[in-house]
PDB file of N, CA and C in Angstrom:
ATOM      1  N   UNK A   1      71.338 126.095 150.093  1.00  0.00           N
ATOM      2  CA  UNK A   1      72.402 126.977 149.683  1.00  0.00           C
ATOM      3  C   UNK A   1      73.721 126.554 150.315  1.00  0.00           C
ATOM      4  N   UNK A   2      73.600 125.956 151.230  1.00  0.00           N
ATOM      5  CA  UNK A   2      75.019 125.653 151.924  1.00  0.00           C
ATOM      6  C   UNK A   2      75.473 124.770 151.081  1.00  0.00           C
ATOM      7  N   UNK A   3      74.454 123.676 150.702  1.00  0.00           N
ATOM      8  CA  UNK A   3      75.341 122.608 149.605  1.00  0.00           C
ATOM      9  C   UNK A   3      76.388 123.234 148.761  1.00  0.00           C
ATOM     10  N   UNK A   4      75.660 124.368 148.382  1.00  0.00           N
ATOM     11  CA  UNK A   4      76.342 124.751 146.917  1.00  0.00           C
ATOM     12  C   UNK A   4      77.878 125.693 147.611  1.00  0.00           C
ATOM     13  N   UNK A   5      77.915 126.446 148.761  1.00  0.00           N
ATOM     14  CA  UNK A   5      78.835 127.070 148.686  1.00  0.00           C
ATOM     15  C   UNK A   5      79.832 125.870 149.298  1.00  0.00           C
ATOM     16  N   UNK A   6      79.504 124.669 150.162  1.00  0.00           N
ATOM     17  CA  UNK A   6      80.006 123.714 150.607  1.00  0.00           C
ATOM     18  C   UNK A   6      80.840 123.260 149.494  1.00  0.00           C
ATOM     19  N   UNK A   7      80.130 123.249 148.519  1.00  0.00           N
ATOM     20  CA  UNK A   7      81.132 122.112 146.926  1.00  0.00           C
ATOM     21  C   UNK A   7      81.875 123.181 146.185  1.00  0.00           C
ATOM     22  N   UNK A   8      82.045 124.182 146.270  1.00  0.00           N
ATOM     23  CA  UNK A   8      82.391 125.527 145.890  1.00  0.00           C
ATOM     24  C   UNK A   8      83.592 125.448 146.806  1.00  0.00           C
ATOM     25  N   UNK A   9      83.427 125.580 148.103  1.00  0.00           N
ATOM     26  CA  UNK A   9      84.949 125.634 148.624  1.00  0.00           C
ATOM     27  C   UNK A   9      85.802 124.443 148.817  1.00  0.00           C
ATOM     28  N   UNK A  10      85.275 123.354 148.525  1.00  0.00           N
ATOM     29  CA  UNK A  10      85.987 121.998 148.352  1.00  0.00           C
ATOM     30  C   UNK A  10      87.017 122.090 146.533  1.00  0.00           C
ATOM     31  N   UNK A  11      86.027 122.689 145.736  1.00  0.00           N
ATOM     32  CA  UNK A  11      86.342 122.976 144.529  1.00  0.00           C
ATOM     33  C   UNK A  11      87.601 123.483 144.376  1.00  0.00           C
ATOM     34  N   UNK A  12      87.347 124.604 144.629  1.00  0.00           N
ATOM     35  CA  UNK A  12      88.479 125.944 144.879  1.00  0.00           C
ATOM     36  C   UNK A  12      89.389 125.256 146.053  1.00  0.00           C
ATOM     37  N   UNK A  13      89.552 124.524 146.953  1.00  0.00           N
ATOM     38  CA  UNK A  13      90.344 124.252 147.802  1.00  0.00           C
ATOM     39  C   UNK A  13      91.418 123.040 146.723  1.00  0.00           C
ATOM     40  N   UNK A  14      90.233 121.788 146.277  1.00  0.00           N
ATOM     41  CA  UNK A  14      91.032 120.640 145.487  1.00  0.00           C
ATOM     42  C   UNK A  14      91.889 121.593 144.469  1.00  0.00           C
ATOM     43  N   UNK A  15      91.400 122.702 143.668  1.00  0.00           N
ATOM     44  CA  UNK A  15      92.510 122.997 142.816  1.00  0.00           C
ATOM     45  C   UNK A  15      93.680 124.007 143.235  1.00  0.00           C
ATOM     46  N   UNK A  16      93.564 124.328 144.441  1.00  0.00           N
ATOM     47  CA  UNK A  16      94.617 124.743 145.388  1.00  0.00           C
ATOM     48  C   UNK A  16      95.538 123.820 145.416  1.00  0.00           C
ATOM     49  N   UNK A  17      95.186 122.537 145.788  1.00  0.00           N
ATOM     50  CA  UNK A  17      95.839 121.370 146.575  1.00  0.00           C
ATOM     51  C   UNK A  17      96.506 120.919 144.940  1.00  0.00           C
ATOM     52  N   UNK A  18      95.727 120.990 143.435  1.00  0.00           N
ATOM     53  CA  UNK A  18      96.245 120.220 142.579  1.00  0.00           C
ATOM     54  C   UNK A  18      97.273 121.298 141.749  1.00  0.00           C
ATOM     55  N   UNK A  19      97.248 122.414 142.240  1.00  0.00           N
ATOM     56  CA  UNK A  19      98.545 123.513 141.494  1.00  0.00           C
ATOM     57  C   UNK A  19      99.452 123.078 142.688  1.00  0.00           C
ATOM     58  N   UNK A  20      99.785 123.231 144.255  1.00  0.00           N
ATOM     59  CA  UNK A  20     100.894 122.953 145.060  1.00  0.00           C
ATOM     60  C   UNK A  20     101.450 121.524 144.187  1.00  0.00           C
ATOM     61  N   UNK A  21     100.566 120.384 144.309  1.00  0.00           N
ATOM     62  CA  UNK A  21     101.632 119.526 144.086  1.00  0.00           C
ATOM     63  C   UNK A  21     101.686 119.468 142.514  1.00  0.00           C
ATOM     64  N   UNK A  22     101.310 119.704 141.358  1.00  0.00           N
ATOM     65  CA  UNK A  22     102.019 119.454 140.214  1.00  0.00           C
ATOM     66  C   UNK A  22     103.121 120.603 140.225  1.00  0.00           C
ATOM     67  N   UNK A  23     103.000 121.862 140.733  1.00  0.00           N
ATOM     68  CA  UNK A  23     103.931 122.731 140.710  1.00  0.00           C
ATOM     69  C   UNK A  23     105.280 121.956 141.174  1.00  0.00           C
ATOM     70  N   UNK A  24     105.438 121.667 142.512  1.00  0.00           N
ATOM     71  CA  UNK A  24     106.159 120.762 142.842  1.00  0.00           C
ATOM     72  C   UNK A  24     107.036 119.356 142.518  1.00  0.00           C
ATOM     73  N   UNK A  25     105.723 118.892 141.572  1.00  0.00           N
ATOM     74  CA  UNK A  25     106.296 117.301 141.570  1.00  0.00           C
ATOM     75  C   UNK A  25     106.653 117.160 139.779  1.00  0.00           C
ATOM     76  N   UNK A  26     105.541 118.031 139.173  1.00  0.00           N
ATOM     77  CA  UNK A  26     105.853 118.059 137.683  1.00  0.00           C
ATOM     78  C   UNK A  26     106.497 119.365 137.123  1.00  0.00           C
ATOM     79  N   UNK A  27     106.365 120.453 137.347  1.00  0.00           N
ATOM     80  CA  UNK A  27     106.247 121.705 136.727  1.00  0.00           C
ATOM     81  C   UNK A  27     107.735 122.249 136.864  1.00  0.00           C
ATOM     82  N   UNK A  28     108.009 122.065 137.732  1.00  0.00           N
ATOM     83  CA  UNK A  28     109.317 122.422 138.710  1.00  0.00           C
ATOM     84  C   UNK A  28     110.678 121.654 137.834  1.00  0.00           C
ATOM     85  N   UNK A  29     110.235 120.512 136.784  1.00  0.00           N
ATOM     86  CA  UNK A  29     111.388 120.130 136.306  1.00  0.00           C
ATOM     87  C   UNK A  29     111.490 120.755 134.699  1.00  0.00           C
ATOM     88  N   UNK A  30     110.306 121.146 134.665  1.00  0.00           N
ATOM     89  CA  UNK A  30     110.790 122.284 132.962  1.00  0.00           C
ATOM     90  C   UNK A  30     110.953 123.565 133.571  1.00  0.00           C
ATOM     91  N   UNK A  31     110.413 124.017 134.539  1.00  0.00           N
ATOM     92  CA  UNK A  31     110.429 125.913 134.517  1.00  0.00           C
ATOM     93  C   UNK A  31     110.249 125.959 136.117  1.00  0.00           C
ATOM     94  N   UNK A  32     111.316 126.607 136.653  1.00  0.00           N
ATOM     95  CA  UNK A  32     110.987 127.145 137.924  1.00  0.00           C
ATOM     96  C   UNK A  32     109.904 128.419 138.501  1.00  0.00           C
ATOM     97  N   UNK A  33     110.647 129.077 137.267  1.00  0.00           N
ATOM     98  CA  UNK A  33     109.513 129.988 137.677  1.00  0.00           C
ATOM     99  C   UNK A  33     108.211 129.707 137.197  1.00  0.00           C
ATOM    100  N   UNK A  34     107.823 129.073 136.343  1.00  0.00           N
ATOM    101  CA  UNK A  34     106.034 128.606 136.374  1.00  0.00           C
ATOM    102  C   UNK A  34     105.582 127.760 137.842  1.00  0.00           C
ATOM    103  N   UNK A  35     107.058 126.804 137.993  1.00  0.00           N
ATOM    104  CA  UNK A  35     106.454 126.698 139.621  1.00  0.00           C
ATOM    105  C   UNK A  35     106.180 127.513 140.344  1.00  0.00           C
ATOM    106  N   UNK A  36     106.523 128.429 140.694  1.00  0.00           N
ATOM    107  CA  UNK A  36     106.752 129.298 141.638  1.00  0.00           C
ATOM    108  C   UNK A  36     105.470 130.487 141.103  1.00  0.00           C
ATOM    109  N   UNK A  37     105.326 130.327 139.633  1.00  0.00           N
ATOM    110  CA  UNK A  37     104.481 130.966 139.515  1.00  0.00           C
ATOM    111  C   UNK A  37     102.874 130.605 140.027  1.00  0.00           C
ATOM    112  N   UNK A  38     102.836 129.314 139.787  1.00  0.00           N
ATOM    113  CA  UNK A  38     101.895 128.633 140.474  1.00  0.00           C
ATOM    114  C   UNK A  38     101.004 128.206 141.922  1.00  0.00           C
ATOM    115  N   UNK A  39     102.695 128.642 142.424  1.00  0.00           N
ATOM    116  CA  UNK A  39     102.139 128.113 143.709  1.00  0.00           C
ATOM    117  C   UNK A  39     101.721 129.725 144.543  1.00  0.00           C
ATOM    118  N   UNK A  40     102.183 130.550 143.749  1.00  0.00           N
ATOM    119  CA  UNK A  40     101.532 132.333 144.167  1.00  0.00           C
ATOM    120  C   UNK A  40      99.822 132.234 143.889  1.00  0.00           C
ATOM    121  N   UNK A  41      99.556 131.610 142.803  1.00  0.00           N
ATOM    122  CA  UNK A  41      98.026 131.867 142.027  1.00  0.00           C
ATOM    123  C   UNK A  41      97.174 131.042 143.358  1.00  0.00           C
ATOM    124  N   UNK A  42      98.115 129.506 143.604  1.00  0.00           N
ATOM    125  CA  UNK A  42      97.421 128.532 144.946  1.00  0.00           C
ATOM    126  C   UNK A  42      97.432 129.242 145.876  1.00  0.00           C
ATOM    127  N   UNK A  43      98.135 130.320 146.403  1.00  0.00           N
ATOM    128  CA  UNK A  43      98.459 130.877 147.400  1.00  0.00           C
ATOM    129  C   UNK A  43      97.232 131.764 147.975  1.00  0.00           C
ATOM    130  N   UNK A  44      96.767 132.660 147.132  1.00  0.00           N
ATOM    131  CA  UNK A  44      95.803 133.185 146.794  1.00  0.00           C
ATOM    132  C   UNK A  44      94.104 132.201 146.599  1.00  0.00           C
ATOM    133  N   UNK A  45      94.251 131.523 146.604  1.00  0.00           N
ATOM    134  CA  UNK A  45      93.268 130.409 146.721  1.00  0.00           C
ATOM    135  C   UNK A  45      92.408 130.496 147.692  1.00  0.00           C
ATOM    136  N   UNK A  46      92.869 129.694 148.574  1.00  0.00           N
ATOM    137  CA  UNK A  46      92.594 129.640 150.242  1.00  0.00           C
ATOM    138  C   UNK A  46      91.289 130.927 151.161  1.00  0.00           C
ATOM    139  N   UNK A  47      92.015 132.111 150.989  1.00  0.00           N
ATOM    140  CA  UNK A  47      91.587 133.365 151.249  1.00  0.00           C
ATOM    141  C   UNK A  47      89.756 133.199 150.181  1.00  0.00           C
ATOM    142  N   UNK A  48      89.961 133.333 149.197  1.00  0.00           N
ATOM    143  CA  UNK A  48      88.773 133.401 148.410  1.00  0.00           C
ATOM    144  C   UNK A  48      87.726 132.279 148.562  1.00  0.00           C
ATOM    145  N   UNK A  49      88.021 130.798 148.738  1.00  0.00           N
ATOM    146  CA  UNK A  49      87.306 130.060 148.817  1.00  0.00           C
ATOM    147  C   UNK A  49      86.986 130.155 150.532  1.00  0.00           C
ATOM    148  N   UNK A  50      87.512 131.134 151.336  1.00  0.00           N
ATOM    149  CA  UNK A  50      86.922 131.485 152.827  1.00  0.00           C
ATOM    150  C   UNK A  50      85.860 132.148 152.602  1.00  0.00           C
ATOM    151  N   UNK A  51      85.910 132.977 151.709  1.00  0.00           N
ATOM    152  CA  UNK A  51      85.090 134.406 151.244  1.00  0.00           C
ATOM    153  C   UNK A  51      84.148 133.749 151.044  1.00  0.00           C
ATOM    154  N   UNK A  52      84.439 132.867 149.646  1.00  0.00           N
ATOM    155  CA  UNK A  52      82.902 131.728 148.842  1.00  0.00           C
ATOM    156  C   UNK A  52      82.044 131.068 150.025  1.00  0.00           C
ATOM    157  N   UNK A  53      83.132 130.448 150.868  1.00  0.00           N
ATOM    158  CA  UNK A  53      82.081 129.477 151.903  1.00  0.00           C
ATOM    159  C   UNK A  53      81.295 130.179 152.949  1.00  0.00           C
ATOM    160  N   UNK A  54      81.871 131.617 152.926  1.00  0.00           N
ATOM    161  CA  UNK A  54      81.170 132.201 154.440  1.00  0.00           C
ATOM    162  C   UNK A  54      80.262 133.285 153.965  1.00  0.00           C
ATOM    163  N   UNK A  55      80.077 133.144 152.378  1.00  0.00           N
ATOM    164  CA  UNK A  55      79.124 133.959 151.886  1.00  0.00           C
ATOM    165  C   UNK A  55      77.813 134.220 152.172  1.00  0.00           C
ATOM    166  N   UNK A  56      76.505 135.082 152.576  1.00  0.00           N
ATOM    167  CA  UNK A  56      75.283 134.854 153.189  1.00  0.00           C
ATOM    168  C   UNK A  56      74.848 134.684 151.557  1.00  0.00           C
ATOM    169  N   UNK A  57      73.678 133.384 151.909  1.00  0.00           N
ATOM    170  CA  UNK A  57      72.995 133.513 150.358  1.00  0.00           C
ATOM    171  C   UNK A  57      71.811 134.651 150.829  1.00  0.00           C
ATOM    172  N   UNK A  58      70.624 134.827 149.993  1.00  0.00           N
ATOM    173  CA  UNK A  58      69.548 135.810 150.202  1.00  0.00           C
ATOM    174  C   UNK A  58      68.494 135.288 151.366  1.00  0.00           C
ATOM    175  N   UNK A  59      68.418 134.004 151.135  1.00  0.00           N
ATOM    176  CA  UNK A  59      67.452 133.605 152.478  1.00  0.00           C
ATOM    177  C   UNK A  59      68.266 133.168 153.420  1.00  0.00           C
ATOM    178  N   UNK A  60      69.509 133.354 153.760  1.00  0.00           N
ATOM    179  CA  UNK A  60      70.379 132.966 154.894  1.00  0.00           C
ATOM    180  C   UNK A  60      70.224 134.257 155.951  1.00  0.00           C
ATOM    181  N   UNK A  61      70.154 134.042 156.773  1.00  0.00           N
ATOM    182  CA  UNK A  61      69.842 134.742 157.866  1.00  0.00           C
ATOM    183  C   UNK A  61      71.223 135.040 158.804  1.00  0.00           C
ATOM    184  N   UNK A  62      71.463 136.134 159.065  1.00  0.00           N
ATOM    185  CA  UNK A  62      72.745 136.493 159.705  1.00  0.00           C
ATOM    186  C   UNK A  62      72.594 136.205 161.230  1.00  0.00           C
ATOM    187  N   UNK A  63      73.902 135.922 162.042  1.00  0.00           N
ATOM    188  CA  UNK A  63      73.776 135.875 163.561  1.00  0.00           C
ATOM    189  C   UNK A  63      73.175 136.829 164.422  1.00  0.00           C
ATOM    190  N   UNK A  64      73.109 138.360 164.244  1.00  0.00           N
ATOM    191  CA  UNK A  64      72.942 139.214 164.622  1.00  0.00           C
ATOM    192  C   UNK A  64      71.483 139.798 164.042  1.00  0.00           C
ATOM    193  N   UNK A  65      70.668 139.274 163.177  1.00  0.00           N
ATOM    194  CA  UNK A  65      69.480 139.860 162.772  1.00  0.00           C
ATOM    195  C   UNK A  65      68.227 139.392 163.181  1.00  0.00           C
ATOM    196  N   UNK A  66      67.069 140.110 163.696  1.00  0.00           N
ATOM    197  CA  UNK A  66      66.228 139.565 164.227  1.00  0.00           C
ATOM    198  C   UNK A  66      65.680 138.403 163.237  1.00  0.00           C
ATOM    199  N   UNK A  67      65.380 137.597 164.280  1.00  0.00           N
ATOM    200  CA  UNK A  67      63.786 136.633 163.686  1.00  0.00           C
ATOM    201  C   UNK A  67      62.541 137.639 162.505  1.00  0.00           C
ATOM    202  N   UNK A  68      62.581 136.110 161.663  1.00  0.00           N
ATOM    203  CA  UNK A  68      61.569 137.231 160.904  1.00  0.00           C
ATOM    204  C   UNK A  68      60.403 137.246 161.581  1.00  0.00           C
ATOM    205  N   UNK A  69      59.193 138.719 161.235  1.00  0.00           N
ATOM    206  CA  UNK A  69      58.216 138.270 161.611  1.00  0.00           C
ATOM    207  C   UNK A  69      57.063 136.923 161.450  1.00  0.00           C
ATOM    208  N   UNK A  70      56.090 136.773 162.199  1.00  0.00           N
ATOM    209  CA  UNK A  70      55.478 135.622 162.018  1.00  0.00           C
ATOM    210  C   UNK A  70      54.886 135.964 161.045  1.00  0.00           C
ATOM    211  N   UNK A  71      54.215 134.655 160.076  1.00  0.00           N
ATOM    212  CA  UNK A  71      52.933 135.344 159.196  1.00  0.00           C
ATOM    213  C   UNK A  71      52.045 135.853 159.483  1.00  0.00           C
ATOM    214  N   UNK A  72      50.912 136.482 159.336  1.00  0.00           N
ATOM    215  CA  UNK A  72      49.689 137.146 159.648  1.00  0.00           C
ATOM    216  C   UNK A  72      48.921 136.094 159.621  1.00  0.00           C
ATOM    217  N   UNK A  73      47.656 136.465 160.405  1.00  0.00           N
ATOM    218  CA  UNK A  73      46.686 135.414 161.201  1.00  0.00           C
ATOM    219  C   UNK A  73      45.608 135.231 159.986  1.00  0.00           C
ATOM    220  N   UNK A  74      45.584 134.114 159.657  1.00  0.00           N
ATOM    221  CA  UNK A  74      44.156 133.985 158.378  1.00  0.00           C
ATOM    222  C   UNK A  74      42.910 134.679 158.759  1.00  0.00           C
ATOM    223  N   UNK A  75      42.639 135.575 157.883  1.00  0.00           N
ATOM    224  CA  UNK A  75      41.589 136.068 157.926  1.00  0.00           C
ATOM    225  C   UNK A  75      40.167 135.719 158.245  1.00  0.00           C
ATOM    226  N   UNK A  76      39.202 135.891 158.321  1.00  0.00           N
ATOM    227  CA  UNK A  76      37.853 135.109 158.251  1.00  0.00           C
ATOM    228  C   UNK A  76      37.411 135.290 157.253  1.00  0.00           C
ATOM    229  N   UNK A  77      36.551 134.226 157.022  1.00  0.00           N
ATOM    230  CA  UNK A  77      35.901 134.242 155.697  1.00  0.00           C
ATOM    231  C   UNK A  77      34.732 135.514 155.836  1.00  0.00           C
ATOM    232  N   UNK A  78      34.580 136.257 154.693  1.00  0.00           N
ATOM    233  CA  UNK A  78      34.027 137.643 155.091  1.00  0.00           C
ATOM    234  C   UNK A  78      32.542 137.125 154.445  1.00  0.00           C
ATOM    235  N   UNK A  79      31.668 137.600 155.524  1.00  0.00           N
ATOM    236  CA  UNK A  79      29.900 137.179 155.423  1.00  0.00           C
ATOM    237  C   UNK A  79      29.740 135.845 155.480  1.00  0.00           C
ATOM    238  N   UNK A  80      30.477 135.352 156.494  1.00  0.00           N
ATOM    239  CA  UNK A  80      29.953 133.663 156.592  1.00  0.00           C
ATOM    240  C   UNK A  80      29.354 133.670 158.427  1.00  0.00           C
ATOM    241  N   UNK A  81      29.542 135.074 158.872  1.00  0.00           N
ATOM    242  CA  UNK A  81      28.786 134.873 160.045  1.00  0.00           C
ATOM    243  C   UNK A  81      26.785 135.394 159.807  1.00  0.00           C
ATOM    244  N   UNK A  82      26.586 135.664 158.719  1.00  0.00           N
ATOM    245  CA  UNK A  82      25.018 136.066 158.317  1.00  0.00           C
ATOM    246  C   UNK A  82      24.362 134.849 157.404  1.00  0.00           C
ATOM    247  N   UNK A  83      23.667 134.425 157.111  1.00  0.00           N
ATOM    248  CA  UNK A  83      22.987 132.921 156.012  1.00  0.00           C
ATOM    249  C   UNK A  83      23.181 134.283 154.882  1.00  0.00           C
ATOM    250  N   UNK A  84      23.757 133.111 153.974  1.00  0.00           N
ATOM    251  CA  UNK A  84      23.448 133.555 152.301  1.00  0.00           C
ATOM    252  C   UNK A  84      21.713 133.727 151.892  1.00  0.00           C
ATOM    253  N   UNK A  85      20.950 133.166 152.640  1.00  0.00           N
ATOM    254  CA  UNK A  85      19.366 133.111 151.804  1.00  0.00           C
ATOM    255  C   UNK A  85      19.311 131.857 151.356  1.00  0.00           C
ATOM    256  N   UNK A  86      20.685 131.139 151.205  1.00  0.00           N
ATOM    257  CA  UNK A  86      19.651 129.787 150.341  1.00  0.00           C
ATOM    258  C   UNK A  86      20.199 128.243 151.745  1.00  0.00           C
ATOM    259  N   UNK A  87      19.580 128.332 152.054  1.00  0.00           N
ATOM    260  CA  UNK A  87      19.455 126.664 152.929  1.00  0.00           C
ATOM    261  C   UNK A  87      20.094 126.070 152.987  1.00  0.00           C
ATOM    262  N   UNK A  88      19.907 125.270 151.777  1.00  0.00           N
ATOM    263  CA  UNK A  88      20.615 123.829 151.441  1.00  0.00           C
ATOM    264  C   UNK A  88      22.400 124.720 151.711  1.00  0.00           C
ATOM    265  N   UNK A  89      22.662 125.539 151.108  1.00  0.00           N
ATOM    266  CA  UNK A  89      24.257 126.191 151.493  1.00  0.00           C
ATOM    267  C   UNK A  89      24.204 126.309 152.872  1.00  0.00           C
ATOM    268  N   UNK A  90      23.657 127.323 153.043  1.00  0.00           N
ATOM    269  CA  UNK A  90      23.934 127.637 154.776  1.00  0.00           C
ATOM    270  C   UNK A  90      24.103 126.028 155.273  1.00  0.00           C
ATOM    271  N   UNK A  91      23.914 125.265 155.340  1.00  0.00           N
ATOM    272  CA  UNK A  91      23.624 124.250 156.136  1.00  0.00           C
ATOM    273  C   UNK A  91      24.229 123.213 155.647  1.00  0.00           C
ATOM    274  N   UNK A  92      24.971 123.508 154.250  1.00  0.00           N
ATOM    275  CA  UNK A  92      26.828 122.476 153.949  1.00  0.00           C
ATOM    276  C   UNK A  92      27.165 123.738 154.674  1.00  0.00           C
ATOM    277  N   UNK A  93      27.234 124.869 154.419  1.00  0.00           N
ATOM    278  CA  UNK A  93      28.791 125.622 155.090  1.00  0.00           C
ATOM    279  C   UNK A  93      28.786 124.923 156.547  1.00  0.00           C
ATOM    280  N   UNK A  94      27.225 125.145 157.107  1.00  0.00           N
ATOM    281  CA  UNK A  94      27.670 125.133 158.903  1.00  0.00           C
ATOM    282  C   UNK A  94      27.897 123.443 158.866  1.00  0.00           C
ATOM    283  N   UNK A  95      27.898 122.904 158.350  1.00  0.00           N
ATOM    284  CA  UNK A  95      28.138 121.265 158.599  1.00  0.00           C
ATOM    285  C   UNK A  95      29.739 121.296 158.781  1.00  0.00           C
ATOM    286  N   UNK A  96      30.219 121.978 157.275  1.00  0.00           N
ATOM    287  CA  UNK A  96      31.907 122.218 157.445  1.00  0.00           C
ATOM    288  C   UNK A  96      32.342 123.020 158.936  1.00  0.00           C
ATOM    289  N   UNK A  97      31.686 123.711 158.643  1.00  0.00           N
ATOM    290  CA  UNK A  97      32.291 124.709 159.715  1.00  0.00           C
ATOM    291  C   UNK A  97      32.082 123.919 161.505  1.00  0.00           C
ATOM    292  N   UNK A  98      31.308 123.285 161.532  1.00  0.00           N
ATOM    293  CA  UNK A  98      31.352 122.124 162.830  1.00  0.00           C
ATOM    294  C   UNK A  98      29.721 123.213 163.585  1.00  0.00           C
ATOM    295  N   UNK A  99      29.124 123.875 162.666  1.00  0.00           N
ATOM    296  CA  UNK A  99      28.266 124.288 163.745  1.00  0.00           C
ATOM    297  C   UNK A  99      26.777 124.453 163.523  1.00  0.00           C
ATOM    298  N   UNK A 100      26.305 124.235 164.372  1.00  0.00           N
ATOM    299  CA  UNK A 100      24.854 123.811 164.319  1.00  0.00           C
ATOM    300  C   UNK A 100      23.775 125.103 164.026  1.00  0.00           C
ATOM    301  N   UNK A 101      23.183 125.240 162.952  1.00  0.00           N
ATOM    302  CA  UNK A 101      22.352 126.663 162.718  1.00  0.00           C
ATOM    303  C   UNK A 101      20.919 126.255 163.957  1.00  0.00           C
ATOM    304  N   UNK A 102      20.222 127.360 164.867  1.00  0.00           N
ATOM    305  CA  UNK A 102      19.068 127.339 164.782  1.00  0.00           C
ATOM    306  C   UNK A 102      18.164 126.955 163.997  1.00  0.00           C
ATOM    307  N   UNK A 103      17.216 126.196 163.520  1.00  0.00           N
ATOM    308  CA  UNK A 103      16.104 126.244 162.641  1.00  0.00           C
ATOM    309  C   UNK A 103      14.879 126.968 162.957  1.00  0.00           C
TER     310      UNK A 103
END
């Protein structure tokens, strides 16, 4: 998410930067006041693309908010501490499981 608000305030900043100078260098020799009108709209720029970049996305986590909790502890597999009845299983499970049945 930072990428995106990162290119977002570069965005909004470059067309800040490209109304000051055409206002200035082009605009300014047909109409003053569209310069001037222009460089009010750039003016206003700045402020908003602060807003855009310092925006929290939904999984951004604020300075002041706790840690999330941890996940919960995997469960056990439920009835794998009793034999199913059939052998040949009991005895792949306990092979997986690293443990040796009585016979």
């Amino acid at each position: 998410m930072y990428a995106r608000r990162r290119r977002a305030y570069f965005f909004l900043m470059g067309g800040c930067l490209a109304l000051f100078v055409s206002a200035w260098a082009f605009v300014r020799l047909w109409s003053i006041p569209a310069a001037v009108a222009m460089c009010v709209v750039a003016m206003v720029i700045p402020p908003v693309a602060a807003m855009v970049a310092n925006r929290r996305g939904p999984e951004d986590r604020w300075f002041d908010e706790p840690p999330p909790p941890p996940p919960p502890a995997p469960r056990p597999r439920p009835g794998r501490a009793e034999p199913t009845g059939d052998p040949e299983s009991d005895a792949w499970w306990d092979e997986l499981d690293g443990k040796k049945r009585p016979r």
